[in-house]
C-alpha atoms as a PDB file:
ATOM      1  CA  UNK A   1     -32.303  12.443  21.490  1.00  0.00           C
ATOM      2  CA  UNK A   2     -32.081  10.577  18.638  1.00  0.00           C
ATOM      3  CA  UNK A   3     -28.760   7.981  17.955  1.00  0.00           C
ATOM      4  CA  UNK A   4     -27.814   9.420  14.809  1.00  0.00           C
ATOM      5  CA  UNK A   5     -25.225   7.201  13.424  1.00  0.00           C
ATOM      6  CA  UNK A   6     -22.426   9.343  11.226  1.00  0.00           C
ATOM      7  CA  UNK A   7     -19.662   7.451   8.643  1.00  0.00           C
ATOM      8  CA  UNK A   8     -16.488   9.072   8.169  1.00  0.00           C
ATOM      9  CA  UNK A   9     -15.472   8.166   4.414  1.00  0.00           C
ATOM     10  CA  UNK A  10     -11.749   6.886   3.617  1.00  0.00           C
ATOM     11  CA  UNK A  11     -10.374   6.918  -0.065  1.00  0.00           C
ATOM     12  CA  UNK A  12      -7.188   6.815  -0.783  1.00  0.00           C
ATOM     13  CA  UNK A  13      -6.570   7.166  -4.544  1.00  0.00           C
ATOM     14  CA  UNK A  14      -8.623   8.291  -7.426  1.00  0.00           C
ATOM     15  CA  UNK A  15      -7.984   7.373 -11.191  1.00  0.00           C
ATOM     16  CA  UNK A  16      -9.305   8.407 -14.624  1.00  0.00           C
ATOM     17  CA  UNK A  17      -8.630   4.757 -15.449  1.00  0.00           C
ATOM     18  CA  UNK A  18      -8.997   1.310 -12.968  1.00  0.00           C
ATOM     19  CA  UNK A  19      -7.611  -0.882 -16.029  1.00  0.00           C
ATOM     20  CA  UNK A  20      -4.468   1.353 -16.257  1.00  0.00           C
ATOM     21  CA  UNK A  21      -1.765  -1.547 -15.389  1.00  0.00           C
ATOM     22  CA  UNK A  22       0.410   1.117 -13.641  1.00  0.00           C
ATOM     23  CA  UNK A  23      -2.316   1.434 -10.542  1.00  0.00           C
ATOM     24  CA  UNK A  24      -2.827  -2.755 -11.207  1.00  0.00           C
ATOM     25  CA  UNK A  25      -1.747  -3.569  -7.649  1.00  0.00           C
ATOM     26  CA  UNK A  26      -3.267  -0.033  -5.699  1.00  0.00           C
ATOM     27  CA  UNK A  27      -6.825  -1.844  -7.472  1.00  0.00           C
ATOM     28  CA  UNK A  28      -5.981  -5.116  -6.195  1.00  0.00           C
ATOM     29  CA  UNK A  29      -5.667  -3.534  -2.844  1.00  0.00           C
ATOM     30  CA  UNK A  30      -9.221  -1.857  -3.375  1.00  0.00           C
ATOM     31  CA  UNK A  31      -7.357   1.647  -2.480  1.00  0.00           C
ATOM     32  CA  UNK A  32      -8.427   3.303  -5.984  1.00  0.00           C
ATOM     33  CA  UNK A  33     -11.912   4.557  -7.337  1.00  0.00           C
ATOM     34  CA  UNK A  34     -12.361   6.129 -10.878  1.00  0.00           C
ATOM     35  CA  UNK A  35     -12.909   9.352 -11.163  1.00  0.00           C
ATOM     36  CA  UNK A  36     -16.044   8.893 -12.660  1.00  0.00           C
ATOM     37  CA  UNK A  37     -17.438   6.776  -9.769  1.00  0.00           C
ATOM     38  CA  UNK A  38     -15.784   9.484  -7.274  1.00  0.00           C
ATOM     39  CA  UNK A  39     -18.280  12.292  -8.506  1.00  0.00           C
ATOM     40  CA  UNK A  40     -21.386   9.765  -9.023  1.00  0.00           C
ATOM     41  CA  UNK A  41     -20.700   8.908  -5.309  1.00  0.00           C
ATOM     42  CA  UNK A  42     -20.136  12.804  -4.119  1.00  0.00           C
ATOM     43  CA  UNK A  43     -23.393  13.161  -6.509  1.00  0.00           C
ATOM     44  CA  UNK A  44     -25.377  10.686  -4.129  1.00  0.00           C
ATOM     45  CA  UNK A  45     -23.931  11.848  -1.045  1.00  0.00           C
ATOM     46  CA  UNK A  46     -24.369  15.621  -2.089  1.00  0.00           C
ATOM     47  CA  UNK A  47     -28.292  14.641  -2.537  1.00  0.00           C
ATOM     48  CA  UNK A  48     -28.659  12.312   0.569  1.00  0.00           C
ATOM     49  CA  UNK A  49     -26.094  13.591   3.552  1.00  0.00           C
ATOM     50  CA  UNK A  50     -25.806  16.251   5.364  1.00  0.00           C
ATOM     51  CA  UNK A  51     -21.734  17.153   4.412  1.00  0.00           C
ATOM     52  CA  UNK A  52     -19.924  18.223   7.358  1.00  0.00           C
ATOM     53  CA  UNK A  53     -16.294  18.908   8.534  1.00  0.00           C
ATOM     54  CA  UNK A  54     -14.373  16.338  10.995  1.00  0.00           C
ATOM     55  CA  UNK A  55     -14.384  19.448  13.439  1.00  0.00           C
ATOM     56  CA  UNK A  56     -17.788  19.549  13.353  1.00  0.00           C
ATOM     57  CA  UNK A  57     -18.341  15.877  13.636  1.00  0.00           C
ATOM     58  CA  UNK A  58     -15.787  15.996  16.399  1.00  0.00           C
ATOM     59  CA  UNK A  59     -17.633  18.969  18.200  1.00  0.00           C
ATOM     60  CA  UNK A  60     -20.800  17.457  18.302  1.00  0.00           C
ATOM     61  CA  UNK A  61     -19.150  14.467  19.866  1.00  0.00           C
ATOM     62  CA  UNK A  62     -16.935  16.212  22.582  1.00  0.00           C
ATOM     63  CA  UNK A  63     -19.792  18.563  23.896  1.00  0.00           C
ATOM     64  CA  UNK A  64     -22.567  15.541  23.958  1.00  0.00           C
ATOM     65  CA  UNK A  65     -24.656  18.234  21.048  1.00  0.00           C
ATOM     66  CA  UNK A  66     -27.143  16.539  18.658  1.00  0.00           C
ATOM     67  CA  UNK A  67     -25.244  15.189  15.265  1.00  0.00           C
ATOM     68  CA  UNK A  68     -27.617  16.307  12.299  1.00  0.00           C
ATOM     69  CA  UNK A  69     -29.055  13.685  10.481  1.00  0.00           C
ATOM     70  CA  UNK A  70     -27.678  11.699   7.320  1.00  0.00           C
ATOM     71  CA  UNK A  71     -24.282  13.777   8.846  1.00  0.00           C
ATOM     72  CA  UNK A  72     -21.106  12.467   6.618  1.00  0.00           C
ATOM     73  CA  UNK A  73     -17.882  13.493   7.071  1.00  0.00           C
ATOM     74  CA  UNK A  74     -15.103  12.208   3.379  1.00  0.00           C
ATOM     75  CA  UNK A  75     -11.345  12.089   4.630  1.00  0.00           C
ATOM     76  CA  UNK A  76      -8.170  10.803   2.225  1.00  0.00           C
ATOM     77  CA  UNK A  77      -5.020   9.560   3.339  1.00  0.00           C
ATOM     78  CA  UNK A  78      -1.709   9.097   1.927  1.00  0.00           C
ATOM     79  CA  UNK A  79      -0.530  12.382  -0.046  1.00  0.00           C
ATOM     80  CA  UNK A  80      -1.433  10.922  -3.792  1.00  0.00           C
ATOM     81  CA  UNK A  81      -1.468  13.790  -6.462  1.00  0.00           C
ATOM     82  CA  UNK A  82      -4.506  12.066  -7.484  1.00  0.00           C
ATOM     83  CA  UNK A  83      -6.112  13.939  -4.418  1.00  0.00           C
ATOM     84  CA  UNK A  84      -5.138  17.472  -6.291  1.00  0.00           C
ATOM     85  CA  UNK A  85      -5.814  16.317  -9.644  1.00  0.00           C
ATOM     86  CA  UNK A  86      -8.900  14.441  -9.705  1.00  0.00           C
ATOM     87  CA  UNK A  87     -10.764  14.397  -6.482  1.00  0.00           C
ATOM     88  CA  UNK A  88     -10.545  18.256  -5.831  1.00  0.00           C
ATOM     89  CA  UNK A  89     -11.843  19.560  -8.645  1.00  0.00           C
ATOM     90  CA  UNK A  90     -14.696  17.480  -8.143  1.00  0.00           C
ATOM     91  CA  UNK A  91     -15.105  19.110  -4.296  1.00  0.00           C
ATOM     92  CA  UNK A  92     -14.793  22.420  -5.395  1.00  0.00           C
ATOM     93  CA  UNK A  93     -17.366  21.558  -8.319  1.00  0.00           C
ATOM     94  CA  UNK A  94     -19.806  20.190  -5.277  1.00  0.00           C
ATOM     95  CA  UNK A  95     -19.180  22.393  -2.798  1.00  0.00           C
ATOM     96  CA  UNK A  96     -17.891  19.804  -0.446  1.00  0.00           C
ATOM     97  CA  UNK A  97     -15.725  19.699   2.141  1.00  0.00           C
ATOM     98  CA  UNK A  98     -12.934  16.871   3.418  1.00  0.00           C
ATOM     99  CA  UNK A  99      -9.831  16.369   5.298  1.00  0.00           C
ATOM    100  CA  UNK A 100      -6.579  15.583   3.986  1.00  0.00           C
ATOM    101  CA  UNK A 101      -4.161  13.058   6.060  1.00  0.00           C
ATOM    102  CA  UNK A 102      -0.528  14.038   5.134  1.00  0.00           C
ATOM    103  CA  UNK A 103       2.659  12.147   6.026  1.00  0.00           C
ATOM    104  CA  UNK A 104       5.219  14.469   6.455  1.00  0.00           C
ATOM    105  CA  UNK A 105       8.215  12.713   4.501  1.00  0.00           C
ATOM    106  CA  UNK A 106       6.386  12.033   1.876  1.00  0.00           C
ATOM    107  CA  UNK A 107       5.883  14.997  -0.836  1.00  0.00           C
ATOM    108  CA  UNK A 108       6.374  16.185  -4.390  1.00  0.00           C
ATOM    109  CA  UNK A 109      10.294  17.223  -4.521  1.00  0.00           C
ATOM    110  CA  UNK A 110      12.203  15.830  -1.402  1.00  0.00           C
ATOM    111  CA  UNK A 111      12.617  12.780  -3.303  1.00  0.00           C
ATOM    112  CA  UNK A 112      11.537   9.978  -0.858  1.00  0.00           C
ATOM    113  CA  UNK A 113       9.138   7.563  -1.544  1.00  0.00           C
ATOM    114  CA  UNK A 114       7.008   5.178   0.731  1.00  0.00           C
ATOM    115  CA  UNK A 115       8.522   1.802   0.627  1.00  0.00           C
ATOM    116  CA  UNK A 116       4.633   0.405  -0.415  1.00  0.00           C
ATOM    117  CA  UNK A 117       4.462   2.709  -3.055  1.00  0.00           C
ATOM    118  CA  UNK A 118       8.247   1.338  -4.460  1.00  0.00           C
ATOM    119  CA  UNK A 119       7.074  -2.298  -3.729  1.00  0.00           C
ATOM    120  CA  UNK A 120       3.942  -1.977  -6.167  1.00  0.00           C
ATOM    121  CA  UNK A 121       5.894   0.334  -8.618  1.00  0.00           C
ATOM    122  CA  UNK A 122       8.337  -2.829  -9.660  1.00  0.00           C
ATOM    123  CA  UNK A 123       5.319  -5.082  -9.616  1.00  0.00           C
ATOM    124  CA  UNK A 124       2.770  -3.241 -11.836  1.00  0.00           C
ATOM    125  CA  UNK A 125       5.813  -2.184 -14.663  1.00  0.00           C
ATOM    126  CA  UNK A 126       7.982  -5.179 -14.189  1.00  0.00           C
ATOM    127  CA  UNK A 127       7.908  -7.250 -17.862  1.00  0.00           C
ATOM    128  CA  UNK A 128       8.149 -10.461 -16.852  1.00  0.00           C
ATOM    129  CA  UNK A 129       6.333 -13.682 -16.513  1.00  0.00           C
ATOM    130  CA  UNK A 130       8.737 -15.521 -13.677  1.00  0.00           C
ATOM    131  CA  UNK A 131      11.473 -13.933 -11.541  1.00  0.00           C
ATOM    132  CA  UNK A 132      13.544 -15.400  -8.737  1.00  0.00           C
ATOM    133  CA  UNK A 133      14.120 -13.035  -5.567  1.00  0.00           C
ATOM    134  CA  UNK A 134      16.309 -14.486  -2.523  1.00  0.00           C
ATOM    135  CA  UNK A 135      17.753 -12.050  -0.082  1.00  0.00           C
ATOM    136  CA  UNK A 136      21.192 -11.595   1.495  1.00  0.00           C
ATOM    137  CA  UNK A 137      21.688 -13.002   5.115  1.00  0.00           C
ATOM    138  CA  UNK A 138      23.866  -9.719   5.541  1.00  0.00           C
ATOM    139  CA  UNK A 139      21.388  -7.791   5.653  1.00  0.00           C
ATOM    140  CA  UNK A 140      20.772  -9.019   9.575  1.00  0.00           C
ATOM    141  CA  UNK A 141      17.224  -9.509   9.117  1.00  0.00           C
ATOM    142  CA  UNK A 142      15.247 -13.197   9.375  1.00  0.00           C
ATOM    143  CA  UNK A 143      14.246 -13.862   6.040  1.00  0.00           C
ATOM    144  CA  UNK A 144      13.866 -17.485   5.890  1.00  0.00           C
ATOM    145  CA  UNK A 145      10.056 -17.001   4.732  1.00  0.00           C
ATOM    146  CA  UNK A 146      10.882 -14.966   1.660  1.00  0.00           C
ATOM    147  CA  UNK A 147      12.289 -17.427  -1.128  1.00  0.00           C
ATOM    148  CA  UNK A 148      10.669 -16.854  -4.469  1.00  0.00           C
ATOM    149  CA  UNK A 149      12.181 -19.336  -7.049  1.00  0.00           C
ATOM    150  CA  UNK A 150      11.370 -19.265 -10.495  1.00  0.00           C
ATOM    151  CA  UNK A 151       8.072 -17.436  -8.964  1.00  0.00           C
ATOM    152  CA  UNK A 152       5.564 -17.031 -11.992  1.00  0.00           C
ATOM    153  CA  UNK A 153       3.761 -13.806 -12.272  1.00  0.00           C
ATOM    154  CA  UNK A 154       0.492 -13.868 -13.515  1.00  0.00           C
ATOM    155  CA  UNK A 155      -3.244 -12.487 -12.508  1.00  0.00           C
ATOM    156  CA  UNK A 156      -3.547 -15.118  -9.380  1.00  0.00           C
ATOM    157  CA  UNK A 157       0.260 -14.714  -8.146  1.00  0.00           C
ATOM    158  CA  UNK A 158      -0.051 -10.912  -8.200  1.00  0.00           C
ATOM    159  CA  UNK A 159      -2.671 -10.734  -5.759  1.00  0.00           C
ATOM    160  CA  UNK A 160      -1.284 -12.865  -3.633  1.00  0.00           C
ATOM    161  CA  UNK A 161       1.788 -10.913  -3.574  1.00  0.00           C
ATOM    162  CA  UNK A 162       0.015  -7.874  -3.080  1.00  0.00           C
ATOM    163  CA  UNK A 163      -2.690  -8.634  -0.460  1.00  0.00           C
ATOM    164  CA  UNK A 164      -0.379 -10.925   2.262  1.00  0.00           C
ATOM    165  CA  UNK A 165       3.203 -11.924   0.958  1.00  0.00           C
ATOM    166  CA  UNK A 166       5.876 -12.856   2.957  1.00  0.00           C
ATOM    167  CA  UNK A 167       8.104 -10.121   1.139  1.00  0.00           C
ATOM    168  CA  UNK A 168       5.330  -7.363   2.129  1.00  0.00           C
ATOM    169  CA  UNK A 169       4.865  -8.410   5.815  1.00  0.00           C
ATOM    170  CA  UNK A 170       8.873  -8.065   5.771  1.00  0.00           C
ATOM    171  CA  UNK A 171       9.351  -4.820   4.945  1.00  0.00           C
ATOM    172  CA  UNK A 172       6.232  -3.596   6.883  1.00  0.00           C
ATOM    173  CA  UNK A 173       8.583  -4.813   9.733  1.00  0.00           C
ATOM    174  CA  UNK A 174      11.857  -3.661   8.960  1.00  0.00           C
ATOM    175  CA  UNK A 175      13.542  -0.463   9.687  1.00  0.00           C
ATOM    176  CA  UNK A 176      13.997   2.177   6.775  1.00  0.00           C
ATOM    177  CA  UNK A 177      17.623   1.255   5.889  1.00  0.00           C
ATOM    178  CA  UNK A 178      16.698  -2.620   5.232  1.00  0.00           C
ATOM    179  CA  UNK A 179      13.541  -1.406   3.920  1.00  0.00           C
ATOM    180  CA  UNK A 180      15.750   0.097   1.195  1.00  0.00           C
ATOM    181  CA  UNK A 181      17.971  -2.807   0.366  1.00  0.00           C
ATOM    182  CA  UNK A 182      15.229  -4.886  -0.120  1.00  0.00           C
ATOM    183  CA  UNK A 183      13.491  -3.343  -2.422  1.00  0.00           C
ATOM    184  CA  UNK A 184      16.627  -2.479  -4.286  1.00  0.00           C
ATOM    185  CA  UNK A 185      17.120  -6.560  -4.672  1.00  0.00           C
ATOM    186  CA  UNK A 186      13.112  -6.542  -5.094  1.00  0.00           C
ATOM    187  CA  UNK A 187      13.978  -3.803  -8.430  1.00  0.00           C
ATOM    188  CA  UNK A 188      16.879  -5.976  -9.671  1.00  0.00           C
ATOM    189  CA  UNK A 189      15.147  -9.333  -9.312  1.00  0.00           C
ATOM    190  CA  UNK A 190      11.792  -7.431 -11.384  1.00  0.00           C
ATOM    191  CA  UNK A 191      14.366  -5.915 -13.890  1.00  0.00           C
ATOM    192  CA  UNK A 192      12.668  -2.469 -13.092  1.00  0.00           C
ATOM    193  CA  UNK A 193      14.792   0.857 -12.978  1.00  0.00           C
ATOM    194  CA  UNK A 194      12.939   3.401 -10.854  1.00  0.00           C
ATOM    195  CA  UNK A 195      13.443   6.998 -10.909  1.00  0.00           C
ATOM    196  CA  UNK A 196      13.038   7.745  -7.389  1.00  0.00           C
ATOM    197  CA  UNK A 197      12.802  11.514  -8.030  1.00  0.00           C
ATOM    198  CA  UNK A 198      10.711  11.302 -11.047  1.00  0.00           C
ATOM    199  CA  UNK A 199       7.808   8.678  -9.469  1.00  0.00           C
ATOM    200  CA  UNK A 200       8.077  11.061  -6.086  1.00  0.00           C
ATOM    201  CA  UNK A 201       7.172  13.853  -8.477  1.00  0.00           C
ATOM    202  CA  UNK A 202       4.828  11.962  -9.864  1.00  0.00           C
ATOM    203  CA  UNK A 203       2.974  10.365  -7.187  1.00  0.00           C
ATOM    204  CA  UNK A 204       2.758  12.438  -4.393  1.00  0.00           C
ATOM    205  CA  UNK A 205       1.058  16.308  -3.526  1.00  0.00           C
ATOM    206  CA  UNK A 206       3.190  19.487  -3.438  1.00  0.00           C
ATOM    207  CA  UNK A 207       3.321  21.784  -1.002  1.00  0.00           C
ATOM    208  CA  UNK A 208       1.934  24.274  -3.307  1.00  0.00           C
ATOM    209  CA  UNK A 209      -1.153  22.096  -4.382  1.00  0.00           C
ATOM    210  CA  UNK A 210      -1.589  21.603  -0.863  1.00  0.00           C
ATOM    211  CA  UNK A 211      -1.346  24.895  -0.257  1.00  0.00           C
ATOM    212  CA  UNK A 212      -4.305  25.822  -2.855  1.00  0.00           C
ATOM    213  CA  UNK A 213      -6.624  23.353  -1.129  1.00  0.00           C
ATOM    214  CA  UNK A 214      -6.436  24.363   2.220  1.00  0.00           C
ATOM    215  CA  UNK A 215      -6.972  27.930   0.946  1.00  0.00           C
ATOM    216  CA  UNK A 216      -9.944  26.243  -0.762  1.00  0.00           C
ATOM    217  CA  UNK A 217     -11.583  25.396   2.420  1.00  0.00           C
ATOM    218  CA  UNK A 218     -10.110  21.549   2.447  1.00  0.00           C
ATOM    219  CA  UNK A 219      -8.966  20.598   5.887  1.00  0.00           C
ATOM    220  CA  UNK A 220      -5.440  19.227   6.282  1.00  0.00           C
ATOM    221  CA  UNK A 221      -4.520  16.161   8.725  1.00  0.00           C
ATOM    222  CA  UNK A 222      -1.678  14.142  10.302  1.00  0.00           C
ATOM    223  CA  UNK A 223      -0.742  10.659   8.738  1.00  0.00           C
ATOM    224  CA  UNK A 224       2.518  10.111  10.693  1.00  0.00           C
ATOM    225  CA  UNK A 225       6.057  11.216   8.893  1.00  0.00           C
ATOM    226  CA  UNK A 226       6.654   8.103   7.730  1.00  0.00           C
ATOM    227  CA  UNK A 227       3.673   6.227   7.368  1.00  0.00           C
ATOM    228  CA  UNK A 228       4.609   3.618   9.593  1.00  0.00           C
ATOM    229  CA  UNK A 229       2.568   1.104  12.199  1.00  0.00           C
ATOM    230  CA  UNK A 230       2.663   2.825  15.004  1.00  0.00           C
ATOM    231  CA  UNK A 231       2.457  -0.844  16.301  1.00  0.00           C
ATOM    232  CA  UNK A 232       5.463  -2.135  15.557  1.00  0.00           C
ATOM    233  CA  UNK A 233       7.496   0.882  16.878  1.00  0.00           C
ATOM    234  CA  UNK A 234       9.306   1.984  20.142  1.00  0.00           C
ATOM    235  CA  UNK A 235       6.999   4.970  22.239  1.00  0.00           C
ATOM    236  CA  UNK A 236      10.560   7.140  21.139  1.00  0.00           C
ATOM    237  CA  UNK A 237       9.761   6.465  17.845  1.00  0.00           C
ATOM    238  CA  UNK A 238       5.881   6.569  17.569  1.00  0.00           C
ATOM    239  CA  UNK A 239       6.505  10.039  19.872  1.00  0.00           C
ATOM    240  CA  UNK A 240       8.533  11.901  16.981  1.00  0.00           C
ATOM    241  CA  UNK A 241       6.276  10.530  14.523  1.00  0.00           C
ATOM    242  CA  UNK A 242       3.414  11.936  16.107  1.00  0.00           C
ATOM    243  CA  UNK A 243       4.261  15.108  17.222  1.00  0.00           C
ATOM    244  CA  UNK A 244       6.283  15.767  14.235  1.00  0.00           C
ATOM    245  CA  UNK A 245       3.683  15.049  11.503  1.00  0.00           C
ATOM    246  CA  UNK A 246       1.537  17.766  14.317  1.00  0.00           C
ATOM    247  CA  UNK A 247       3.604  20.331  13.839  1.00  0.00           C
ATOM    248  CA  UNK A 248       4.376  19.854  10.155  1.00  0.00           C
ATOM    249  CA  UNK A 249       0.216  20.049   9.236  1.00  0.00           C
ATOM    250  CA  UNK A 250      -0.187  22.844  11.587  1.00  0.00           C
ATOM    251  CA  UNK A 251       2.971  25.029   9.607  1.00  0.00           C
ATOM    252  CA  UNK A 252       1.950  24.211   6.533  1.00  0.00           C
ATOM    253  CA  UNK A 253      -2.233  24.485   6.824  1.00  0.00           C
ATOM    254  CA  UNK A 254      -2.145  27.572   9.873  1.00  0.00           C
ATOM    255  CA  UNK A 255      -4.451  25.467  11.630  1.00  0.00           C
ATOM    256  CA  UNK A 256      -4.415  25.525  15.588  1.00  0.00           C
ATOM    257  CA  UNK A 257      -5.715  21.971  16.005  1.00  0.00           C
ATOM    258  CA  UNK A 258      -5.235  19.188  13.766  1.00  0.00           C
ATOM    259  CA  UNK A 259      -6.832  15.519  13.470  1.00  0.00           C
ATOM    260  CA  UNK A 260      -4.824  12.375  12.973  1.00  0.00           C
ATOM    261  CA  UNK A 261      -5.301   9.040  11.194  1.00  0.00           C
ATOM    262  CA  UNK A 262      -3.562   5.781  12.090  1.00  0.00           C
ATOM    263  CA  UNK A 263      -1.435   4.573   8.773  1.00  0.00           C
ATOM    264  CA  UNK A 264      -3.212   0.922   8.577  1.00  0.00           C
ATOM    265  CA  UNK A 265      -5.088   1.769  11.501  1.00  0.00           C
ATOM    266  CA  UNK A 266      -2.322   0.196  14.000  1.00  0.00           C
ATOM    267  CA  UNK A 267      -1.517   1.314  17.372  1.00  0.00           C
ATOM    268  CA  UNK A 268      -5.332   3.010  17.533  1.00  0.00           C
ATOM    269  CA  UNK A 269      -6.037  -0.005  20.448  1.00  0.00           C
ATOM    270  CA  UNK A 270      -2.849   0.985  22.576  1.00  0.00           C
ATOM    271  CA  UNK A 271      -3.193   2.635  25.344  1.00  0.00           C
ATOM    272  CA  UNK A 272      -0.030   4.098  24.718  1.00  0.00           C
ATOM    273  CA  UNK A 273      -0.305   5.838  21.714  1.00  0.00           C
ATOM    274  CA  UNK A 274      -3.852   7.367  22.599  1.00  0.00           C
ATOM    275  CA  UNK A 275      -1.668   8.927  25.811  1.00  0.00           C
ATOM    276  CA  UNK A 276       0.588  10.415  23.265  1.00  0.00           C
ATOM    277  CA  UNK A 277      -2.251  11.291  20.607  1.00  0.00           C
ATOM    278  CA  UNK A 278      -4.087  13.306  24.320  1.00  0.00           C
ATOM    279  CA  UNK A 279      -0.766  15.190  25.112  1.00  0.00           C
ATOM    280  CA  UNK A 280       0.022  16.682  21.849  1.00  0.00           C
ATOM    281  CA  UNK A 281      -3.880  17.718  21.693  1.00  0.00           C
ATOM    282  CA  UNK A 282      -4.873  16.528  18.857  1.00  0.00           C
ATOM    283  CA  UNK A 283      -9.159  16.865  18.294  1.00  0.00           C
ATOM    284  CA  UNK A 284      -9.455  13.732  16.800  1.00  0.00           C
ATOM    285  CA  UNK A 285      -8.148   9.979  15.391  1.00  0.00           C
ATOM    286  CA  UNK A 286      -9.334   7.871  12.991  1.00  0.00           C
ATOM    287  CA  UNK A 287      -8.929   4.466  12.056  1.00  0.00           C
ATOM    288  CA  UNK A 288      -9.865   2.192   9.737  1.00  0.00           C
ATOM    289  CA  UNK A 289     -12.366   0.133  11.732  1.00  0.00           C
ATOM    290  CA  UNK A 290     -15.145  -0.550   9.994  1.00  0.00           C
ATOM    291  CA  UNK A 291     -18.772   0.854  11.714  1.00  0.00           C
ATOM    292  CA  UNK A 292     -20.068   4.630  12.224  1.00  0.00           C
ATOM    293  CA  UNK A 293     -19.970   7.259  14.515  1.00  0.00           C
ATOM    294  CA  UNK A 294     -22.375   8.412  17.866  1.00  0.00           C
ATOM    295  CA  UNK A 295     -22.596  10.632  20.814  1.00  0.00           C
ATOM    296  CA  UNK A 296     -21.128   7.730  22.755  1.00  0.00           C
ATOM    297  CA  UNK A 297     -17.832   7.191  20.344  1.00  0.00           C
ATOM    298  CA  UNK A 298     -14.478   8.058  21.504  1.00  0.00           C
ATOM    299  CA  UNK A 299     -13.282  11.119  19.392  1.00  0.00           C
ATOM    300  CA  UNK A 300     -10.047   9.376  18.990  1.00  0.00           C
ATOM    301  CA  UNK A 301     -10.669   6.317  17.702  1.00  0.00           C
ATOM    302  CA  UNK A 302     -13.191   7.465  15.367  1.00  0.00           C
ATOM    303  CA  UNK A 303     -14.491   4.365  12.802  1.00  0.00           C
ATOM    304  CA  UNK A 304     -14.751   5.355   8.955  1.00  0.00           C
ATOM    305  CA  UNK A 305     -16.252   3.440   6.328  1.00  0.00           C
ATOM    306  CA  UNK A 306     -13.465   2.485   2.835  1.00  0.00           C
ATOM    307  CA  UNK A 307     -14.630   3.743  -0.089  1.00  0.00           C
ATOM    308  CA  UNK A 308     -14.577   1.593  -3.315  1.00  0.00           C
ATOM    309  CA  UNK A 309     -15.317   1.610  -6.782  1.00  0.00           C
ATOM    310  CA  UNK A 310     -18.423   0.411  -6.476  1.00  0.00           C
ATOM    311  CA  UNK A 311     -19.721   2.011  -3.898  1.00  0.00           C
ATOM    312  CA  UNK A 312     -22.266   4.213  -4.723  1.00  0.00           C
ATOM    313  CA  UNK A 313     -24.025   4.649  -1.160  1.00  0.00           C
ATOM    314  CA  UNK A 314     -25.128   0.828  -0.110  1.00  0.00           C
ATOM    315  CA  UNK A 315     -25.196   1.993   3.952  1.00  0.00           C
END
């Protein structure tokens, strides 16, 4: 039998434009593609792979059947409009399958807004060439590491800020109420106003749009509620998360089973939280190792490959 090896795709956003300053710090992160590199890529892949469905992928894997060859499967995480409005089209156009990871808190109309999305928001409209940003000892978190005085902003600061700050590393780690209070000092200190309501619109899929692409064939997955590391959480915690974001893919999609993705790909080594992936039943997990898929890789910690702009095909 021959070792076929089979990548699982990750994008996250795609944009008409990568030099739009509003997406500055998603490029910085490598997290966007054009869309005009999207469709030359699902052009390549269309012409070279075999497209199938993380079901399918996942089938072949559970039952020990032959994978076909040059088998790809393209996944997206995180909820962005972007997903509706740029990258479907071009499925539909293509004929091409993908799955969907959805957090649950996270869409068009409720308002909320993940704290990374907020954090690069200020950053990428913020006017200003230095800022200072200290933090209040109230708010009963350590935050000796975050001082930023008379912190210039330029090209080189930005992605330092963006890639492995002190500031990012502390929210990642604090609960959702400080996670709030910091960023509304992070706002202030940027001299940014953000309309939560409006940028939620904005950013993030509706249930209707969803809605219209899982009636279009695109599978739907589950990305946590809250988009959270399920590493730095309580089992409690990482349980509701779970099961929650489960049941809120399989109401809104009608699908029996559903896949999940780890958010950041944390908690996919823990013992733990593969237990609690096995007893809600999910078919499958992804993470964001790096590598491809066999016969001989466990269906829940499946490796994908991230997408960027330049990526044509370079396997």
């Amino acid at each position: 039998m021959l070792d076929i090896k089979a990548p699982i795709l990750m994008y996250h956003r795609v944009a008409p434009d990568l030099l739009d300053p509003s997406i500055e710090s998603y490029a910085i992160m490598n997290i966007v593609v054009s869309q005009r590199r999207f469709e030359q890529q699902i052009q390549y892949l269309s012409k070279n792979f075999t497209l199938i469905r993380l079901p399918d992928l996942a089938l072949f894997i559970t039952e020990k059947r032959p994978i076909p060859e040059n088998s790809c499967v393209i996944t997206f995480d995180d909820n962005y409009k972007d997903h509706y409005t740029y990258a479907f089209p071009l499925l539909k156009k293509y004929h091409i399958p993908a799955t969907f990871f959805l957090e649950g808190h996270h869409l068009a109309g409720n308002g909320q807004l993940k704290y990374l999305d907020r954090f690069y928001y200020a950053l990428d409209n913020t006017s200003l060439d230095r800022f200072d940003f200290k933090l209040s000892e109230k708010m009963g978190v350590e935050f000796k590491k975050v001082d930023l005085n008379a912190y210039p902003l330029n090209s080189l600061t930005k992605i330092d800020l963006v890639k492995d700050s002190s500031l990012k590393r502390l929210l990642k780690q604090s609960d959702s109420v400080t996670q709030q209070r910091i960023l509304t000092e992070w706002e202030k200190a940027l001299q940014v106003e953000v309309d939560l309501a409006g940028l939620n619109q904005t950013l993030y899929l509706s249930k209707d749009e969803i809605a219209e692409m899982a009636a279009q064939g695109m599978e739907l997955g589950a990305h946590t509620m809250s988009h959270l590391s399920l590493a730095m959480v309580n089992l409690e915690t990482a349980r509701r998360e779970i099961f929650q974001s489960g049941d809120f893919v399989k109401k809104l999609s009608g699908q029996e089973k559903v896949a999940f993705a780890h958010p950041f790909g944390e908690g996919a080594d823990s013992v733990e939280i593969t237990s609690l992936l096995q007893e809600y039943g999910f078919y499958a997990a992804c993470t964001v190792e790096e590598g491809f898929n066999t016969l001989d890789t466990d269906v829940l910690n499946l490796k994908r490959v991230g997408m960027l702009d330049y990526t044509i095909a370079e396997y």
